[in-house]
Protein backbone atom coordinates (compact mmCIF):
# COMPACT_ATOMS: atom_id res chain seq x y z
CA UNK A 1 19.97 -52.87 -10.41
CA UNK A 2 16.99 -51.09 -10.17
CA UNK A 3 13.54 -53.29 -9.06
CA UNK A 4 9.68 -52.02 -9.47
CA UNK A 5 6.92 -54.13 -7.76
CA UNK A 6 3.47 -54.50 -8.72
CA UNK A 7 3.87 -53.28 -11.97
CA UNK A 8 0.55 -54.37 -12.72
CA UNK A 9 -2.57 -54.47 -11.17
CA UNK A 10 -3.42 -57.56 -12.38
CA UNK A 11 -0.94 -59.83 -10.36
CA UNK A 12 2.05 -59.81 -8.10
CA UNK A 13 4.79 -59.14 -10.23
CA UNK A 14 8.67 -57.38 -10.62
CA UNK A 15 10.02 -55.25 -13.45
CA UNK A 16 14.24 -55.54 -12.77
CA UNK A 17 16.20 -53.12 -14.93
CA UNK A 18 19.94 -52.93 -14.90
CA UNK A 19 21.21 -49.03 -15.45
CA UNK A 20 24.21 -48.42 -16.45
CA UNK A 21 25.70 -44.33 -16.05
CA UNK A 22 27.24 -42.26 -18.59
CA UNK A 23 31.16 -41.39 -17.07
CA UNK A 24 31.24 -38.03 -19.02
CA UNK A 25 27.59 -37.33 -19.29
CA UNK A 26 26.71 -38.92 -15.81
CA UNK A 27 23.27 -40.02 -17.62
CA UNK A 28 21.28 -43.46 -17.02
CA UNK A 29 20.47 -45.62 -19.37
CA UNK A 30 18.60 -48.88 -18.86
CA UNK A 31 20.32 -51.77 -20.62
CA UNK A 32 18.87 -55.09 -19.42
CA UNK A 33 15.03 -55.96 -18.24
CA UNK A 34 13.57 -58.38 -16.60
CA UNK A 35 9.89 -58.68 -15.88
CA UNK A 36 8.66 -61.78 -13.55
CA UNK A 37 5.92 -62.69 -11.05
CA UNK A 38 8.15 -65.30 -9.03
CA UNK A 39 8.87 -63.73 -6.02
CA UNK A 40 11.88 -65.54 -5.55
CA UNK A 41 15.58 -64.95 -6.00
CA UNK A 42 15.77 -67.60 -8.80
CA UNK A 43 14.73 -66.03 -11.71
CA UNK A 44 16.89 -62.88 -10.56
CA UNK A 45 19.84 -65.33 -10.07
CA UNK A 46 19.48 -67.13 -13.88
CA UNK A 47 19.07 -63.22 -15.04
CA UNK A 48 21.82 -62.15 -13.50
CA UNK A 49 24.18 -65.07 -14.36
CA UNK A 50 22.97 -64.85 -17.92
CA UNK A 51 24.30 -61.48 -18.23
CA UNK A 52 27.70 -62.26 -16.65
């Protein structure tokens, strides 16, 4: 889980990306995104259970 804040500069917000690596190639690839501007763990929580 990989999380970038402020992506913008327009308001407070958080680009999540889950990366997944390669086992032969040991490259990273971004599979799942999610951009919000809730600051709280809820969003991250649906996200997160939605991929499970």
């Amino acid at each position: 889980l990989d999380a970038t804040y402020n992506v913008t500069s327009l308001c407070k917000d958080t680009l999540y990306a889950i990366v997944v690596c390669h086992p032969i190639t040991r490259t990273n690839c971004p599979v799942a995104y999610l951009f919000t501007t809730d600051q709280s763990m809820y969003p991250l929580d649906c996200f997160l259970h939605f991929l499970k």
